[in-house]
C-alpha atoms as a PDB file:
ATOM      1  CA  UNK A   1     -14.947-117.422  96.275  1.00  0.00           C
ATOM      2  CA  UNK A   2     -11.945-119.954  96.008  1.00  0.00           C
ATOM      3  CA  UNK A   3     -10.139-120.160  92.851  1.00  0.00           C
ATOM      4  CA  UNK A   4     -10.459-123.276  90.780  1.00  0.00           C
ATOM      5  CA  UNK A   5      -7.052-125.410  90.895  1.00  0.00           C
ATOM      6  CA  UNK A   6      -5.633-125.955  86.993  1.00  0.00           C
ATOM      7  CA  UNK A   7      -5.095-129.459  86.617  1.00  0.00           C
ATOM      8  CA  UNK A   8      -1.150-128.850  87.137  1.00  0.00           C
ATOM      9  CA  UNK A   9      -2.213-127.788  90.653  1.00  0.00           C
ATOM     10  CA  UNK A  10      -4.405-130.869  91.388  1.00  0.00           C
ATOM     11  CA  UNK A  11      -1.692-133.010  90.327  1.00  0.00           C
ATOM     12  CA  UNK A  12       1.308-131.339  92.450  1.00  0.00           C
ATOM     13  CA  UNK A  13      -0.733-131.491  95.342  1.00  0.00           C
ATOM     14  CA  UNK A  14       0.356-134.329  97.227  1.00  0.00           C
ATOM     15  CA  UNK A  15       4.088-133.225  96.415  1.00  0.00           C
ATOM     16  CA  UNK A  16       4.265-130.433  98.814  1.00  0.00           C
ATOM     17  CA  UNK A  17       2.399-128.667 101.916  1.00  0.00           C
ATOM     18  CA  UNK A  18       1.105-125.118 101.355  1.00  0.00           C
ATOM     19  CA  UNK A  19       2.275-123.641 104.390  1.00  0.00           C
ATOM     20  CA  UNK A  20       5.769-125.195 104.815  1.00  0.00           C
ATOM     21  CA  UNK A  21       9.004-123.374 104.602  1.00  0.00           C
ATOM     22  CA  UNK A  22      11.149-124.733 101.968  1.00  0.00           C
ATOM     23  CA  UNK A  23      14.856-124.850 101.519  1.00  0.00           C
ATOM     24  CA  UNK A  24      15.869-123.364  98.159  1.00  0.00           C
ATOM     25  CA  UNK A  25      16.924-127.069  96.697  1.00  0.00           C
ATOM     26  CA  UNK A  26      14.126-128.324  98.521  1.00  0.00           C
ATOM     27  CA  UNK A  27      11.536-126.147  96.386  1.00  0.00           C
ATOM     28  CA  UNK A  28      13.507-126.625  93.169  1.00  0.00           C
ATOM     29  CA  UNK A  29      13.293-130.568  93.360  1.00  0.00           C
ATOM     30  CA  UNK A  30       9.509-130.332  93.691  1.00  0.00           C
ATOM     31  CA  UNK A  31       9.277-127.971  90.650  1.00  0.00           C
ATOM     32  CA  UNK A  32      11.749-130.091  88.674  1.00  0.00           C
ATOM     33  CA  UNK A  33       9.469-132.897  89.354  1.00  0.00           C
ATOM     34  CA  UNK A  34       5.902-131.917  88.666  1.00  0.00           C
ATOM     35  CA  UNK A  35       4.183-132.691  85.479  1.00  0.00           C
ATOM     36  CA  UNK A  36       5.377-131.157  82.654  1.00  0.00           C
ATOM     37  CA  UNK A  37       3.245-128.363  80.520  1.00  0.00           C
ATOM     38  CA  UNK A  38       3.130-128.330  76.856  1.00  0.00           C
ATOM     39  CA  UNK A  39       5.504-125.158  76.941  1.00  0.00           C
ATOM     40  CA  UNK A  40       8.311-124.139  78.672  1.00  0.00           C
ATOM     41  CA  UNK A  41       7.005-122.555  82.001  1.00  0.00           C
ATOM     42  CA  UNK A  42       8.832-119.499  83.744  1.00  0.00           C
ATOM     43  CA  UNK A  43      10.182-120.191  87.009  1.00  0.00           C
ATOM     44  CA  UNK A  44       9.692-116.457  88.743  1.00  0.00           C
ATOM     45  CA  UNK A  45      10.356-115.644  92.082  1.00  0.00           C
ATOM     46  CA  UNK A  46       7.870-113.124  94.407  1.00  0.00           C
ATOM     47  CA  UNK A  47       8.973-111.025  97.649  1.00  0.00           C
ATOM     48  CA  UNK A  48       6.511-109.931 100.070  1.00  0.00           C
ATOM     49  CA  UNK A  49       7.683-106.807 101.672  1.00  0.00           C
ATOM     50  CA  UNK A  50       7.180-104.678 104.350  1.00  0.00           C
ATOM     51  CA  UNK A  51       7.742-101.791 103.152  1.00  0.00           C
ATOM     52  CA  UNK A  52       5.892 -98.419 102.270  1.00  0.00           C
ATOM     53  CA  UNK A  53       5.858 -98.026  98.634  1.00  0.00           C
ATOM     54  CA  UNK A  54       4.784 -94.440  99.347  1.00  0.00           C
ATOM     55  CA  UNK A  55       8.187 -93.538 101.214  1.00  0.00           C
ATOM     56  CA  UNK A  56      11.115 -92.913  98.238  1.00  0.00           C
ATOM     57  CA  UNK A  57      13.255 -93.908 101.578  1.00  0.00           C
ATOM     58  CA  UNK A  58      12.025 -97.330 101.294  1.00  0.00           C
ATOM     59  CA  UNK A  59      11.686 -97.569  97.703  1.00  0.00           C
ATOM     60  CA  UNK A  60      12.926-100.876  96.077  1.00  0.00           C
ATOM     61  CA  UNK A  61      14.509-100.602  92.383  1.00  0.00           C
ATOM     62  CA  UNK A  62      17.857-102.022  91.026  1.00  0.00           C
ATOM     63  CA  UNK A  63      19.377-104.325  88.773  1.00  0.00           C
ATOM     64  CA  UNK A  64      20.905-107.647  88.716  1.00  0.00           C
ATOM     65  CA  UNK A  65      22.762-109.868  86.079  1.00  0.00           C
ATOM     66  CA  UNK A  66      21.252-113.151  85.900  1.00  0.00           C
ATOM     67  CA  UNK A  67      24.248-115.829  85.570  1.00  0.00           C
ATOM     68  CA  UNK A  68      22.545-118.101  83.384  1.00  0.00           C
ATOM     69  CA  UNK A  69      20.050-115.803  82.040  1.00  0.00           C
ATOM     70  CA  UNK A  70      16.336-115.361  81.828  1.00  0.00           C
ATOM     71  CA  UNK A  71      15.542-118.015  78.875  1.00  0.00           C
ATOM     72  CA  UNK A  72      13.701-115.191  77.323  1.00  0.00           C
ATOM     73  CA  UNK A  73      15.060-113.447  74.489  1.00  0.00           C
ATOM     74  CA  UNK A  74      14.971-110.190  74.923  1.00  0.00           C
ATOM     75  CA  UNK A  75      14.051-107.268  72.407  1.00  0.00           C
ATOM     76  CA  UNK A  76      16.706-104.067  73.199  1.00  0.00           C
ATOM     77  CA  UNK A  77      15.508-100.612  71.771  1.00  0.00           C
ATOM     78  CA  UNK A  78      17.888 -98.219  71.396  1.00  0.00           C
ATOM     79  CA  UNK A  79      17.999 -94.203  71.179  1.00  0.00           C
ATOM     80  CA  UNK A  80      21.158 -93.083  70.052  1.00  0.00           C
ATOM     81  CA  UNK A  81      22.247 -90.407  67.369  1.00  0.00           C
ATOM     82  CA  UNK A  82      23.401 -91.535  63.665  1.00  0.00           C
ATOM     83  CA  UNK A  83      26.973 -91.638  64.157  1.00  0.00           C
ATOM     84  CA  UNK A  84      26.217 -94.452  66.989  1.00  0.00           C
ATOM     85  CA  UNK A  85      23.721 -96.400  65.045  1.00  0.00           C
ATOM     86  CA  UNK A  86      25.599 -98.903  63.557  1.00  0.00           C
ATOM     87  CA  UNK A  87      27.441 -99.251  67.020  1.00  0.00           C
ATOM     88  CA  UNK A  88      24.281-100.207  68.687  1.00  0.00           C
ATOM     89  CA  UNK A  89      23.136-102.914  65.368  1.00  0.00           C
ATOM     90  CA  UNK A  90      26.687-104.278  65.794  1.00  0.00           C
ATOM     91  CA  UNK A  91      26.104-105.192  69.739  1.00  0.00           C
ATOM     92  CA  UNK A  92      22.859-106.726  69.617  1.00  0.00           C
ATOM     93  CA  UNK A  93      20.028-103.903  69.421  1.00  0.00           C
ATOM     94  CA  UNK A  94      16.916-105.086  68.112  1.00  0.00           C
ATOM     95  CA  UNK A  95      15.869-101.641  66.915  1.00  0.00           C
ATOM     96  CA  UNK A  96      17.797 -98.511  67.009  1.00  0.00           C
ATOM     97  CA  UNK A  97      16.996 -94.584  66.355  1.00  0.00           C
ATOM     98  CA  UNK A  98      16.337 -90.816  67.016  1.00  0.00           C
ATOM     99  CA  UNK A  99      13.966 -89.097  66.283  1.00  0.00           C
ATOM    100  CA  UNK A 100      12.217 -90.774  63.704  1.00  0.00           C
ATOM    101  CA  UNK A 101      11.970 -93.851  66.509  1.00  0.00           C
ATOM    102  CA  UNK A 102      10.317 -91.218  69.206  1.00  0.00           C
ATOM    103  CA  UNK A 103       8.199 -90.521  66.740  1.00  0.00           C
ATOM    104  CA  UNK A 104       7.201 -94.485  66.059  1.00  0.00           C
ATOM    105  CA  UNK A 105       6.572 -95.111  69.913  1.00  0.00           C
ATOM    106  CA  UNK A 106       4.619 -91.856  70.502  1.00  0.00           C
ATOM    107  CA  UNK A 107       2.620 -93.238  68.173  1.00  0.00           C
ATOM    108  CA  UNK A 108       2.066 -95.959  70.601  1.00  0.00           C
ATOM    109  CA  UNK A 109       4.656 -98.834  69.361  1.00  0.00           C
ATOM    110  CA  UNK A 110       6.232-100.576  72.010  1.00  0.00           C
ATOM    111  CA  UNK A 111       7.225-103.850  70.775  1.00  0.00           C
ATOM    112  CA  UNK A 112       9.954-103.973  72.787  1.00  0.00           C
ATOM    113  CA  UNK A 113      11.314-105.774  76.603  1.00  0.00           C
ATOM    114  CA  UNK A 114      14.119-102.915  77.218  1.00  0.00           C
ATOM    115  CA  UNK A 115      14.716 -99.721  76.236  1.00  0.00           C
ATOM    116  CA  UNK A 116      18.641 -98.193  76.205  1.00  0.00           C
ATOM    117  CA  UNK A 117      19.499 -94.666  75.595  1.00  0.00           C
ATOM    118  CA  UNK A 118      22.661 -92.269  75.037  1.00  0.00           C
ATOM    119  CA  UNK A 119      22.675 -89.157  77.348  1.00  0.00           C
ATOM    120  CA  UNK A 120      22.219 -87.338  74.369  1.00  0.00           C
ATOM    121  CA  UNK A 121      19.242 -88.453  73.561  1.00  0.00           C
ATOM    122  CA  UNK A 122      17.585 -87.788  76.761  1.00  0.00           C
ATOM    123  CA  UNK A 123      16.037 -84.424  75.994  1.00  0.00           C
ATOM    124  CA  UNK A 124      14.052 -86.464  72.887  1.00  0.00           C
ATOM    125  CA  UNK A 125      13.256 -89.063  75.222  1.00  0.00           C
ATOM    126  CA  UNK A 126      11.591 -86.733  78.025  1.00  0.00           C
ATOM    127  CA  UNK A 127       8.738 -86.691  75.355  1.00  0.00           C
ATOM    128  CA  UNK A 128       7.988 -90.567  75.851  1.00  0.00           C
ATOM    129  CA  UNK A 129       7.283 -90.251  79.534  1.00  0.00           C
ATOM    130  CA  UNK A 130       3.556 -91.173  79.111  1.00  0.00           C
ATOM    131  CA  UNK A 131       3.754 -93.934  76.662  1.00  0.00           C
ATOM    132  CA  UNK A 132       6.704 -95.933  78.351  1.00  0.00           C
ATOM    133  CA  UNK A 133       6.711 -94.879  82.021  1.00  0.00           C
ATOM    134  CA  UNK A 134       3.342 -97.022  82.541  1.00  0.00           C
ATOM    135  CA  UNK A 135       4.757-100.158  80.561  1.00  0.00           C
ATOM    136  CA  UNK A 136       8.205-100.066  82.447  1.00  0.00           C
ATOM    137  CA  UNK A 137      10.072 -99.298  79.841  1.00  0.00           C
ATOM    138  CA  UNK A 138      11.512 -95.672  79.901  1.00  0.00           C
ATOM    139  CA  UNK A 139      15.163 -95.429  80.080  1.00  0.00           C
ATOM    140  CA  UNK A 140      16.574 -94.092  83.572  1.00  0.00           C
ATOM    141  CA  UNK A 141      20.672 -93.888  84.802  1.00  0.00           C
ATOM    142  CA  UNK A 142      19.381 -95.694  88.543  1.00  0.00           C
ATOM    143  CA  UNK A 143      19.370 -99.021  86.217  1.00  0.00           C
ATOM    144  CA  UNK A 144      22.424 -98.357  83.861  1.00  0.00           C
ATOM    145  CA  UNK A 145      19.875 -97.925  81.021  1.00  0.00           C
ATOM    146  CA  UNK A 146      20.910 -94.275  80.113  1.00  0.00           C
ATOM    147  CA  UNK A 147      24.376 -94.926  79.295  1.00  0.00           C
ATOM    148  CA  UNK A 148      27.009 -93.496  76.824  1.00  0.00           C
ATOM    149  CA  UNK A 149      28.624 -97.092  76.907  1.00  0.00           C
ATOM    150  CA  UNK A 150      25.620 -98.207  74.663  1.00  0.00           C
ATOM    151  CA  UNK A 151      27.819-101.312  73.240  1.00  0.00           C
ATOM    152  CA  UNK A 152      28.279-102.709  76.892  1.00  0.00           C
ATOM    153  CA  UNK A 153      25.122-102.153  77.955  1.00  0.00           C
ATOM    154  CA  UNK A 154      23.271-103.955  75.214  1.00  0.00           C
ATOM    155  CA  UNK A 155      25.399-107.156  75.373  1.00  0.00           C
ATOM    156  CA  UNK A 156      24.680-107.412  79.418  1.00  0.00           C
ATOM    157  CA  UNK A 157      21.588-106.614  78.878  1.00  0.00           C
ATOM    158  CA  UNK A 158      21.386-109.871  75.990  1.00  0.00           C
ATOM    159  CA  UNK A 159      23.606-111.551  78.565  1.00  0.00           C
ATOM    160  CA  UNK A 160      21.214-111.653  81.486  1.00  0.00           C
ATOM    161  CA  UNK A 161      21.064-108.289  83.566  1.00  0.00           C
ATOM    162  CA  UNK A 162      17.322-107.728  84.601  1.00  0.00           C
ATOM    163  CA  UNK A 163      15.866-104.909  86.364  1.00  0.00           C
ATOM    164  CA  UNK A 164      13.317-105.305  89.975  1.00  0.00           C
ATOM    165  CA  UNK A 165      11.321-102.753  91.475  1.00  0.00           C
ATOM    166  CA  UNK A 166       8.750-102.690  94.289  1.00  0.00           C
ATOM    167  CA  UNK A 167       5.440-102.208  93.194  1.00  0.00           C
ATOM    168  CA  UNK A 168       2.685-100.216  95.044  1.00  0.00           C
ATOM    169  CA  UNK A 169       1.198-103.153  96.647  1.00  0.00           C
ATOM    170  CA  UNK A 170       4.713-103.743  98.272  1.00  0.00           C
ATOM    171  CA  UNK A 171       5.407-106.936  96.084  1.00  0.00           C
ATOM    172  CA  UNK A 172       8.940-107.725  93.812  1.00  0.00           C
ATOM    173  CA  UNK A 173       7.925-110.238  90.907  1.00  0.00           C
ATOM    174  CA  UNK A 174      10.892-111.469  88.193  1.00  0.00           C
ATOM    175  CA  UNK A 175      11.220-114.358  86.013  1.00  0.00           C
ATOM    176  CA  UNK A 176      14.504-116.242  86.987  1.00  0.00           C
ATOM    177  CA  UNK A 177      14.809-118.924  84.385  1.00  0.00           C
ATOM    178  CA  UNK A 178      12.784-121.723  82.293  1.00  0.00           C
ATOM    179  CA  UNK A 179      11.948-124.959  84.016  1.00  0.00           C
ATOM    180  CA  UNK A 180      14.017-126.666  81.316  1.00  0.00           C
ATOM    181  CA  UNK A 181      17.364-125.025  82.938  1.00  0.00           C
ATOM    182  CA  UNK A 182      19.390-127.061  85.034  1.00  0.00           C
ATOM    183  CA  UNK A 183      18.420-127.577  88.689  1.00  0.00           C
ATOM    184  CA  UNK A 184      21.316-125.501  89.642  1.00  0.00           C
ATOM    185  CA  UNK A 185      21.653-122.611  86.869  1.00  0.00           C
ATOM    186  CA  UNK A 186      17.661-121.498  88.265  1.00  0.00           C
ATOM    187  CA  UNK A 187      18.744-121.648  91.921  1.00  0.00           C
ATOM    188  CA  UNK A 188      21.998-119.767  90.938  1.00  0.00           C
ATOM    189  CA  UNK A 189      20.028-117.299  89.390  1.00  0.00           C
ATOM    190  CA  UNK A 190      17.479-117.079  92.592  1.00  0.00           C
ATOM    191  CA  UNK A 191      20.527-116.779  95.061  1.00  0.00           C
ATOM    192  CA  UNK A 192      22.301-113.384  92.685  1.00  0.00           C
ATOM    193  CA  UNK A 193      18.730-112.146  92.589  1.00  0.00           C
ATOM    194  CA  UNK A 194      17.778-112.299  95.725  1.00  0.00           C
ATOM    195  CA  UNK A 195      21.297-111.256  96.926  1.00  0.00           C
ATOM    196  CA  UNK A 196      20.807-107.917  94.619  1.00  0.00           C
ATOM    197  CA  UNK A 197      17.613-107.249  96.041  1.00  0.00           C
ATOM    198  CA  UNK A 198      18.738-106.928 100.116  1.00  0.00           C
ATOM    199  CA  UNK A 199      21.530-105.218  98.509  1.00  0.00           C
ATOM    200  CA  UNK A 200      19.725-102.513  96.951  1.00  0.00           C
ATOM    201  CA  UNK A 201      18.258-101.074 100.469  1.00  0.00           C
ATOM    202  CA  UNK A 202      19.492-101.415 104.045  1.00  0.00           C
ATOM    203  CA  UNK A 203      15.960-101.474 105.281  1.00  0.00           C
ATOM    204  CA  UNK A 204      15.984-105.326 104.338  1.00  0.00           C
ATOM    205  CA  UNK A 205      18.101-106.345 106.419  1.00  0.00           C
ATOM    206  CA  UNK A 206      15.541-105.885 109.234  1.00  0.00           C
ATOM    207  CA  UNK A 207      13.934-109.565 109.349  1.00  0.00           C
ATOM    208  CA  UNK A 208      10.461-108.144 109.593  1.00  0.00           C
ATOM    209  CA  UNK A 209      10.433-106.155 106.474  1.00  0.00           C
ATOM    210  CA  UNK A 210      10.618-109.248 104.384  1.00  0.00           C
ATOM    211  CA  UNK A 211       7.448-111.499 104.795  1.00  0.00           C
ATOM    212  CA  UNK A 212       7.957-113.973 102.446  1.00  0.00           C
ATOM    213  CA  UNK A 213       9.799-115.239  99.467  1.00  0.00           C
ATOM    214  CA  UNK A 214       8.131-117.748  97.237  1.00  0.00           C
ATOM    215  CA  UNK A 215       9.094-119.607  93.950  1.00  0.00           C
ATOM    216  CA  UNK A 216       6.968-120.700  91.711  1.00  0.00           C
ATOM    217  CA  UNK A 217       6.351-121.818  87.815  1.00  0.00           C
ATOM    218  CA  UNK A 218       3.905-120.148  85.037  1.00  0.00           C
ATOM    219  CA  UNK A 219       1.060-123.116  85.956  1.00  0.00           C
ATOM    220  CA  UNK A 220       2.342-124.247  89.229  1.00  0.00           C
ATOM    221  CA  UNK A 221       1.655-123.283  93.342  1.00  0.00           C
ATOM    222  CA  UNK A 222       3.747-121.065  95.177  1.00  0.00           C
ATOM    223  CA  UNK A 223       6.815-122.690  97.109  1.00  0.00           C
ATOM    224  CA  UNK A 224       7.230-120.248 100.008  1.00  0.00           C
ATOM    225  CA  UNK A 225      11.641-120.312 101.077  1.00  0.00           C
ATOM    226  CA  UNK A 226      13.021-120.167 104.429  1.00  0.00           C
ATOM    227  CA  UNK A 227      14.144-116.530 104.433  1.00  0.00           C
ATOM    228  CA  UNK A 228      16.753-117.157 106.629  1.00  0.00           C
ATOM    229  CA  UNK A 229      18.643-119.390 104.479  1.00  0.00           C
ATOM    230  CA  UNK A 230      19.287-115.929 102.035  1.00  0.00           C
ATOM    231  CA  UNK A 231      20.487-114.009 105.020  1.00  0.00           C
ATOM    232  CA  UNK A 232      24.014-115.635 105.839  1.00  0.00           C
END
């Protein structure tokens, strides 16, 4: 059964061809042209891969610091001990605690985007495997988020740095801006994404293990890119 098109779709029709391969400014001036929504729409980018998320060889997980930022503001949670409380508070955290806070989100709170913790709370934080490894949330020194530089780590977080991962269907999906940023701050954020991303394991740069790359907007089509153009 085929989807029904929102109107957004209807309307952006005739501005682009589904199966064409689109230079990156190419894809942003049909974006930056379609109707507008009521809200600010996400602009996120999606990799196809052809990988096996099975294989840890050929697993897919890093970080990369957004230049101009997400457009999101995100909520930090941090687990630190007492005497680095008022650290964290200082640089940003949204929430900060020890035990008392493992307690809250065992509970099942998780009002939170990312979640930042000192080595020394890592024992505590062991306990909160089952509540925040499903959401994406739980703290892990592959992405800089267990850190005893808690200060620094907060403000790049604030500042832009976002974390990608493969999931099991193979797929890499991350918001790279709001449609209201300027033409160029979303495609300099696609072009330090993407770059991150064929950074973070070898077995990208074999052309075949990357079937597509598409950009696309909260209500809007997908905009597949010419691959190659990310490659040089």
């Amino acid at each position: 059964m085929t989807a029904k098109l929102t109107k957004k779709r209807k309307s952006m029709q005739p501005l682009y061809e589904k199966e064409k391969l689109y230079k990156l400014n190419e894809a942003m001036d049909i974006l930056k042209n379609a109707p507008k929504s009521k809200f600010d729409e996400t602009v996120e980018l999606a990799m196809n891969l052809g990988l096996n998320p099975k294989d840890p060889q050929q697993a897919i997980r890093g970080t990369a610091t957004l230049p101009h930022g997400t457009g999101k503001k995100i909520r930090v949670c941090v687990f630190c001990k007492v005497a680095d409380e008022q650290k964290a508070k200082d640089a940003g955290a949204d929430f900060v605690g020890s035990e008392e806070l493992v307690k809250k989100i065992s509970g099942g709170w998780c009002d939170f985007d990312v979640a930042i913790a000192s080595s020394a709370m890592m024992r505590e934080i062991a306990k909160l495997g089952r509540v925040l490894g499903p959401r994406g949330l739980m703290p892990n020194p592959k992405t800089g988020t267990v850190t005893d530089d808690i200060e620094k780590t907060i403000k790049e977080v604030k500042a832009g740095k976002i974390e990608f991962k493969m999931d099991k269907q193979g797929g890499i999906h991350v918001g790279v801006g709001k449609i209201s940023f300027e033409k160029d701050a979303i495609s300099e954020n696609v072009r330090k994404l993407i770059k991150a991303i064929f950074s973070s394991n070898p077995n990208l740069n074999k052309p075949q293990m990357v079937k597509s790359i598409t950009l696309t907007t909260t209500m809007g089509p997908g905009l597949k890119l010419e691959i190659s153009e990310f490659r040089k």
